[in-house]
Protein backbone atom coordinates (compact mmCIF):
# COMPACT_ATOMS: atom_id res chain seq x y z
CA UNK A 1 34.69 43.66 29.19
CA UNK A 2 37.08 44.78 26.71
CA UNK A 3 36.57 48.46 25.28
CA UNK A 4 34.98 47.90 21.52
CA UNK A 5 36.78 51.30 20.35
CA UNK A 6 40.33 49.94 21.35
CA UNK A 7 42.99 49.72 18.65
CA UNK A 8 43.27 46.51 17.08
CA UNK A 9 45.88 43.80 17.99
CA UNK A 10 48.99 42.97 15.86
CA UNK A 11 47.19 39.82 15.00
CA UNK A 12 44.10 41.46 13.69
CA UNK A 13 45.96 44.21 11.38
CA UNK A 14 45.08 44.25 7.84
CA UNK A 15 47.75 42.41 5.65
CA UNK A 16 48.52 43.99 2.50
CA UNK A 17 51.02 43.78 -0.24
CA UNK A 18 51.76 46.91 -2.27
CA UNK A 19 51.38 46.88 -6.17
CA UNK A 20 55.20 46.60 -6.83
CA UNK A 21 55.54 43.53 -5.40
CA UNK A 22 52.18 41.77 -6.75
CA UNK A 23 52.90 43.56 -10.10
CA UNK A 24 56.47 41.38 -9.55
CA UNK A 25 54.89 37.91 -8.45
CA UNK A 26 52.09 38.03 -11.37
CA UNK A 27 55.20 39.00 -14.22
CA UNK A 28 56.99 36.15 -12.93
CA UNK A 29 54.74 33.27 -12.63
CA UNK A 30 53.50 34.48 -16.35
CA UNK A 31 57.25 34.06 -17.72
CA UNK A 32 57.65 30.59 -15.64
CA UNK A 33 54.52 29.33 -17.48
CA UNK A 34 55.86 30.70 -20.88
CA UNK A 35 59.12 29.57 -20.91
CA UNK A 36 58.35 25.81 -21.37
CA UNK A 37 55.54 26.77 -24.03
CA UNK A 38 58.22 28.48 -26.35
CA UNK A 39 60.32 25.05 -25.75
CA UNK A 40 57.68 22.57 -25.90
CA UNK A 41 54.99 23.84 -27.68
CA UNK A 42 55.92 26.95 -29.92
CA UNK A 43 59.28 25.85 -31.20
CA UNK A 44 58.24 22.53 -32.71
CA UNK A 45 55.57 24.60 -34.85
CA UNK A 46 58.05 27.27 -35.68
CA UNK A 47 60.23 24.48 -37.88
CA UNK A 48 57.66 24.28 -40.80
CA UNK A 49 58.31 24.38 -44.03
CA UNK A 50 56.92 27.53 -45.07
CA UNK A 51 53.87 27.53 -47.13
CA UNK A 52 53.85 31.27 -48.78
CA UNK A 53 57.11 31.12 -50.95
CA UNK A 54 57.79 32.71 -54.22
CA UNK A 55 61.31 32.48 -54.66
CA UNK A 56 63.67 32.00 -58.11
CA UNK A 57 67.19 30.30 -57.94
CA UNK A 58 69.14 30.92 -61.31
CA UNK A 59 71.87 28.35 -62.40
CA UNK A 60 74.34 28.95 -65.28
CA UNK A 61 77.39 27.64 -66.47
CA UNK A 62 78.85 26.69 -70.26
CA UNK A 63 77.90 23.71 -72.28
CA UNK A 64 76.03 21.99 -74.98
CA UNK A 65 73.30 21.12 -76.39
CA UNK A 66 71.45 19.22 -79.13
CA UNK A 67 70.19 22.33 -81.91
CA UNK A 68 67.19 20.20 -83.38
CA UNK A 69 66.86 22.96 -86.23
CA UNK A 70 70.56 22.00 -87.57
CA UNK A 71 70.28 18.82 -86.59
CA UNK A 72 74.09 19.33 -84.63
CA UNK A 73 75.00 19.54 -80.73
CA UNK A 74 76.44 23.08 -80.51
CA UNK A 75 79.33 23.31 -78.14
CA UNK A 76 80.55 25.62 -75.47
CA UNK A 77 77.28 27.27 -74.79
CA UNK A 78 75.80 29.47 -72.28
CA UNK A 79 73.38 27.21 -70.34
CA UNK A 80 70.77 28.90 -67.40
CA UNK A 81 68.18 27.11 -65.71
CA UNK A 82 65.69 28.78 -64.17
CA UNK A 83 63.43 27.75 -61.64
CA UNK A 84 60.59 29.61 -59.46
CA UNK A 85 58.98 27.75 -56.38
CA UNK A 86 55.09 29.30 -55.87
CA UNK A 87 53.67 28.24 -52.45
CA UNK A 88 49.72 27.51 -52.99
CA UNK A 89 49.40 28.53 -49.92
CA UNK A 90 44.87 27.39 -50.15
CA UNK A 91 46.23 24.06 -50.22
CA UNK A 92 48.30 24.18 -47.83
CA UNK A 93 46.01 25.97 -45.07
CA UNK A 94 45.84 23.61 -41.56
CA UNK A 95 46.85 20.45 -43.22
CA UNK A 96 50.01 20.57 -42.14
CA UNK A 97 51.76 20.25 -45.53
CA UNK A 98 52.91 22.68 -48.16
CA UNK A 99 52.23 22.52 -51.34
CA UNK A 100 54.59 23.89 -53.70
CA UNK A 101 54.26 24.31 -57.61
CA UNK A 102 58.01 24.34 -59.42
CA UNK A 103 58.49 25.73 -63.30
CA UNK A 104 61.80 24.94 -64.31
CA UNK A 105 63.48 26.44 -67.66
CA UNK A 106 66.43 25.17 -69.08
CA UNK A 107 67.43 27.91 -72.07
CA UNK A 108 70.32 27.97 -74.02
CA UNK A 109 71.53 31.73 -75.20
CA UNK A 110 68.35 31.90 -78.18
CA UNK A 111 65.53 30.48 -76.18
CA UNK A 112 66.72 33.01 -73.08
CA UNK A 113 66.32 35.52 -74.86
CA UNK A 114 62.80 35.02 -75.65
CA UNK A 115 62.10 35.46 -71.66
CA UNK A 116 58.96 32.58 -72.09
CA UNK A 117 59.75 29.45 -70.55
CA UNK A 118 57.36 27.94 -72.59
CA UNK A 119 59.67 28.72 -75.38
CA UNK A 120 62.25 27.40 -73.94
CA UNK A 121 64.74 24.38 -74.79
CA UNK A 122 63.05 22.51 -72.04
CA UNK A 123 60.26 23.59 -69.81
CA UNK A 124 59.12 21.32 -66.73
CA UNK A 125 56.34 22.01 -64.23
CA UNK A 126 55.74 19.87 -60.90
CA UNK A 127 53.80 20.05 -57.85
CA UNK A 128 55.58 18.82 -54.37
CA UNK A 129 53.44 18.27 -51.27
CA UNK A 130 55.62 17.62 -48.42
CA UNK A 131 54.79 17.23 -44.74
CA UNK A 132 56.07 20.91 -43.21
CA UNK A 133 57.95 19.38 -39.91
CA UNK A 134 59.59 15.93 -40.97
CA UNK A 135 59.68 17.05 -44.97
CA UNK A 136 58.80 13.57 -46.11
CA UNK A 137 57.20 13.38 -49.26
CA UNK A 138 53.25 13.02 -48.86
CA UNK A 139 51.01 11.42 -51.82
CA UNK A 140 47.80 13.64 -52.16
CA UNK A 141 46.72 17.10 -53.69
CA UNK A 142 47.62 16.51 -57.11
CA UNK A 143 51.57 15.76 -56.57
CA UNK A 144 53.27 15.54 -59.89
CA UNK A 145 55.81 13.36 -59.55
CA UNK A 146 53.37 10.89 -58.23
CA UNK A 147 55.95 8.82 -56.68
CA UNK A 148 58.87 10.58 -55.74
CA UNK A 149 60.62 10.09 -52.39
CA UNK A 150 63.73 11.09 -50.87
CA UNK A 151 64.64 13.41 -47.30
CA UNK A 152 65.14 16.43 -49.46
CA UNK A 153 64.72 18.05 -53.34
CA UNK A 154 64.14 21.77 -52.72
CA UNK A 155 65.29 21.76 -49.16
CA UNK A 156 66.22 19.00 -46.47
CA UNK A 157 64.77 18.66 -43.37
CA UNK A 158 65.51 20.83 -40.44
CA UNK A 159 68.22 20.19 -38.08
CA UNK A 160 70.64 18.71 -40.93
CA UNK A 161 72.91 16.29 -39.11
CA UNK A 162 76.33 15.11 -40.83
CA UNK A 163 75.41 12.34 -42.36
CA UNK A 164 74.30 11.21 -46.11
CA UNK A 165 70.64 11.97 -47.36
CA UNK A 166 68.68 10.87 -50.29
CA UNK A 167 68.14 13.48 -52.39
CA UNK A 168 65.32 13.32 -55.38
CA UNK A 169 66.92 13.75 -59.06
CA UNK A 170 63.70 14.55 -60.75
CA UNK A 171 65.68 14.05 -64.14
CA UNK A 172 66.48 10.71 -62.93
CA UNK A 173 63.26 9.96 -61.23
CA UNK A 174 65.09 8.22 -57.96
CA UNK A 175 66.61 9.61 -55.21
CA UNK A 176 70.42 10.35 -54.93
CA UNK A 177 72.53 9.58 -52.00
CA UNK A 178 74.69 12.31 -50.78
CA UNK A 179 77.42 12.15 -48.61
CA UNK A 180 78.59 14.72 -45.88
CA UNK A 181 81.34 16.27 -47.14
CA UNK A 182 82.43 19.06 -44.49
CA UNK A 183 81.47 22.28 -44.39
CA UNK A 184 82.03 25.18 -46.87
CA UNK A 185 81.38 28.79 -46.90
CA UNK A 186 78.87 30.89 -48.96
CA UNK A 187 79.04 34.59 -49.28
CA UNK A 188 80.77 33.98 -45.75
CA UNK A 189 77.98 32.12 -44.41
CA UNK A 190 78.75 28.53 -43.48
CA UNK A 191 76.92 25.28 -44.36
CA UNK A 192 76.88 21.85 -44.67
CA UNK A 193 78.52 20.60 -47.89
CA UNK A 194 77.13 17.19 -49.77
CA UNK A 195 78.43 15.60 -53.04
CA UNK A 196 77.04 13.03 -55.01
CA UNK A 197 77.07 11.86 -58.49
CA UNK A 198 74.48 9.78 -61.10
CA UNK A 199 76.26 6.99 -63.10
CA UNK A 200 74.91 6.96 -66.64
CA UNK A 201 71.24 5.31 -67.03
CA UNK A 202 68.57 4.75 -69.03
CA UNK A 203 65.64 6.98 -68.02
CA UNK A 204 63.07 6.67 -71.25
CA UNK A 205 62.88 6.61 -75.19
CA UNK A 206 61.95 8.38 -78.10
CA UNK A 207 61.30 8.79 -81.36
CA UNK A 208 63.82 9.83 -83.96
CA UNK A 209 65.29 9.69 -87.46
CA UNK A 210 67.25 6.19 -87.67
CA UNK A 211 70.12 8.25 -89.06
CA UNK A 212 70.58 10.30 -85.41
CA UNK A 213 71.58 7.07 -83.85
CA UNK A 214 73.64 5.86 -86.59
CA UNK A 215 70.92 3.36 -88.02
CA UNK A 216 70.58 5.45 -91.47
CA UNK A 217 68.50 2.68 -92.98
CA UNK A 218 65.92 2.86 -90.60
CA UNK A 219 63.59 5.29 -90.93
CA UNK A 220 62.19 6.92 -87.05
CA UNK A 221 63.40 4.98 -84.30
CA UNK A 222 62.83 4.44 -80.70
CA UNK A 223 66.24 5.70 -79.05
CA UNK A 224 67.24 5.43 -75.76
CA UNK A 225 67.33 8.53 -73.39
CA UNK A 226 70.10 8.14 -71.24
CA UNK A 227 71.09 10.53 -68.50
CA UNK A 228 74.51 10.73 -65.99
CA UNK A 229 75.83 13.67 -63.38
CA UNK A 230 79.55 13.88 -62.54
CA UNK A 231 78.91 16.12 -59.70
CA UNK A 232 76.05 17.16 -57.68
CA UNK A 233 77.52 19.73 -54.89
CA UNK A 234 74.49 21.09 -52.56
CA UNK A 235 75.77 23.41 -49.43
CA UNK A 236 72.76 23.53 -47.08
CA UNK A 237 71.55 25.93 -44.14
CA UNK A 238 72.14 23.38 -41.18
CA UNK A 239 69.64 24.70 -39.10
CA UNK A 240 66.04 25.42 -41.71
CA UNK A 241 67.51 23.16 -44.45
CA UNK A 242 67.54 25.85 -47.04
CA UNK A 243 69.72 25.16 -49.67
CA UNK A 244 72.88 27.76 -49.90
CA UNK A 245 74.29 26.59 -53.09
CA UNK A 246 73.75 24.40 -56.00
CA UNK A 247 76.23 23.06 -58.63
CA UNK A 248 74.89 19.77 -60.90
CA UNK A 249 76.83 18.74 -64.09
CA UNK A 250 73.90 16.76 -66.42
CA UNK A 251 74.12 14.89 -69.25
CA UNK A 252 71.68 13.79 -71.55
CA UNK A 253 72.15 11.61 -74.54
CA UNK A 254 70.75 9.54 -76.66
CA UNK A 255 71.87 5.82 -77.40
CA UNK A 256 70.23 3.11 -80.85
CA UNK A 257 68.18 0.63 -79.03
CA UNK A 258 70.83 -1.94 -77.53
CA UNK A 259 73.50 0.62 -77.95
CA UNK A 260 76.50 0.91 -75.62
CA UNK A 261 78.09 4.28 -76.83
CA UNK A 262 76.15 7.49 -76.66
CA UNK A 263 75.21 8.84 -80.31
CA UNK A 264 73.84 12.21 -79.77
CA UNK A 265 74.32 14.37 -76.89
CA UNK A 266 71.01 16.29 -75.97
CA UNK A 267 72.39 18.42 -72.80
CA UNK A 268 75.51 18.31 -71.24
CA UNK A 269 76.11 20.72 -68.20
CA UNK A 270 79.88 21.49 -67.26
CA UNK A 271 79.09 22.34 -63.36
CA UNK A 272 76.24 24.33 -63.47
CA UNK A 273 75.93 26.21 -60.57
CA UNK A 274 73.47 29.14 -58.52
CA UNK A 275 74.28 32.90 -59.58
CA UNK A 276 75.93 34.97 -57.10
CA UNK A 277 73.08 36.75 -56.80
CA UNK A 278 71.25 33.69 -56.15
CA UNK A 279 73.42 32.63 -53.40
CA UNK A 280 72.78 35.65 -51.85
CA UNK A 281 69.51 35.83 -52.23
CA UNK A 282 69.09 32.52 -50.71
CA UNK A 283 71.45 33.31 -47.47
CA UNK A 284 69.84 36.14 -46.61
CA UNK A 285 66.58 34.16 -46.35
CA UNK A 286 68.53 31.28 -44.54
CA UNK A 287 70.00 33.56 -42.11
CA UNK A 288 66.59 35.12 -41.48
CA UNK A 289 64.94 32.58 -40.52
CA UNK A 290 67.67 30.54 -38.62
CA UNK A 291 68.40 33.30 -36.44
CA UNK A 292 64.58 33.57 -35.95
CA UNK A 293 64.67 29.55 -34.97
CA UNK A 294 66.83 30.10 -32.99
CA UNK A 295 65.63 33.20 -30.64
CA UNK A 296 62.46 31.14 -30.22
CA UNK A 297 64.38 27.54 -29.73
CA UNK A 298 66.92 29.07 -27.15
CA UNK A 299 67.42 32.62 -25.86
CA UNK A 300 63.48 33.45 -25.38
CA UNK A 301 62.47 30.02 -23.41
CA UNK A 302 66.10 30.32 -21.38
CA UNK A 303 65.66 34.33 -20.96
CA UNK A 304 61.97 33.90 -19.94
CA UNK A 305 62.82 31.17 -17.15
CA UNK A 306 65.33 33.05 -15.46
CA UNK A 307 63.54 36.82 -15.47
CA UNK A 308 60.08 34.74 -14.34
CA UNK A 309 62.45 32.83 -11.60
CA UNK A 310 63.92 36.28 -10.40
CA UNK A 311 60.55 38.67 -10.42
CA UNK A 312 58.69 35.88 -8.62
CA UNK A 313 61.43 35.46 -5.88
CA UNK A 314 61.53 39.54 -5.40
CA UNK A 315 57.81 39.40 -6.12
CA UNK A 316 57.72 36.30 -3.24
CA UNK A 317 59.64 38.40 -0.52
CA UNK A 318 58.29 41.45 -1.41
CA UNK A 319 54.83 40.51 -0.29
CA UNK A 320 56.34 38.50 3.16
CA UNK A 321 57.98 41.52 3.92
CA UNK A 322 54.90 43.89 3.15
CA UNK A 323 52.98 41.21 5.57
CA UNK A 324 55.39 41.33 7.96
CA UNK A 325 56.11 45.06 8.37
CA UNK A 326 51.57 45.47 8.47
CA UNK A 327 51.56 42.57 11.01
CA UNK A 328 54.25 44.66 13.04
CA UNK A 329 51.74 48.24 12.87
């Protein structure tokens, strides 16, 4: 009979792996698992539109525009629009679309100084509800326009491809197309460059003296709003969307009912165009959060494959080996 207080066989021995090497295995299958979740899973969340802006973009440029006080368009003027972008970001909360309220000012050198866009020589407000991956327009929450449409307005969709997009003149009421037109540099950071234009068209009427319009024996008349752009230039982030740089030249006139020839010219823009301390304002939130797309989208998935692959291969043979070398005690 065998002696119960022998030594145990080679076969018996107690296999063990030491901490190192489980430590190793453990780190590497986590970062195997991860890496497809930052590609398949967190990246597509990580291009929304975000929901908690508050960010101004200043345009100015010379001009003119209709003084309703002389009754006379006054000529090379200082022109600034103003517009600030408030995220509501309640209404926006896990429904996947952002809701953003927009007050644009459009002030000629008296009404700026006043610093109330109220007071100013025209004062819009608007409320855009957009879906935050594909940035399609969505009809709910209050939307004012209630039917605009369009791939962009205050930003185009992510991944910007070189191609044309319809983008929503809220002047006009439609949607623009714009062209690819190459790429262009702003405060050294490149972006996509698209042009467009509006040929001149009727948008609305109203009321005013007969004698505006050159009908002087009529007393208040319905005139025609009409409203052109010679050049819309946008230069856009290629990778969030974020528009770079803005330059739009409007015009606004009036026309007598049935008239072919403008009569009074309400606004006319000569290449209005973002500040320079709007364009940088706006690339250093482009570059922020394209460089934070793409860590997520390509270096973190990539980086977390290849350690997990290596630590679970040393984590792998580490354990054999520990096996091996306590089988062999």
């Amino acid at each position: 009979m065998p002696d119960s207080g022998s030594p145990a066989t080679p076969a018996a021995a107690a296999r063990t792996a030491s901490p190192l090497s489980l430590i190793l295995l453990g780190t590497g299958v986590f970062l195997l698992v991860l890496a497809p979740l930052l590609a398949w899973y967190v990246t597509p969340r990580a291009k929304a539109t975000p929901v908690d802006v508050d960010v101004t973009t200043v345009f100015t440029g010379t001009g003119s525009y209709f003084d309703t006080e002389a009754l006379r368009t006054r000529k090379r003027q200082k022109i600034t629009i103003t517009r600030h972008v408030l995220g509501d970001v309640a209404a926006s909360e896990e429904s996947g679309r952002a809701v953003w309220d927009v007050s644009t000012a459009v002030d000629t050198p008296r009404t700026l100084a006043l610093k109330d866009p109220r007071k100013a020589f025209q004062w819009t407000t608007e409320r855009w509800v957009t879906d935050r991956r594909s940035n399609a327009p969505v009809h709910c929450c209050g939307e004012a326009p209630t039917r605009f449409d369009g791939d962009a307005y205050l930003k185009f969709p992510f991944d910007v491809e070189k191609k044309s997009y319809r983008w929503w003149d809220n002047t006009l009421g439609a949607a623009v197309p714009l062209r690819f037109a190459g790429t262009k540099k702003i405060q050294g950071y490149p972006g996509y460059r698209f042009t467009g234009s509006v040929p001149a068209t009727r948008t609305g009427s109203r009321q005013v003296p007969g004698k505006l319009v050159g009908r002087p024996r009529q007393g208040q008349i319905q005139a025609e709003e009409w409203y052109a752009n010679s050049g819309i230039e946008l230069v856009v982030e290629r990778r969030t969307g974020r528009i770079l740089y803005a330059a739009i030249s409007p015009l606004k006139t009036l026309r007598a009912p049935g008239g072919r020839r403008d009569a009074v010219t309400l606004l006319r823009g000569e290449h209005l165009r973002f500040t320079p301390a709007t364009q940088r304002a706006q690339v250093r939130l482009a570059t922020a959060d394209s460089d934070r797309l793409a860590l997520v989208s390509g270096p973190l998935p990539v980086g977390a494959a290849m350690a997990g692959g290596a630590g679970a291969l040393i984590g792998v043979v580490l354990v054999v080996r520990g096996r091996r070398g306590d089988g062999q005690s």
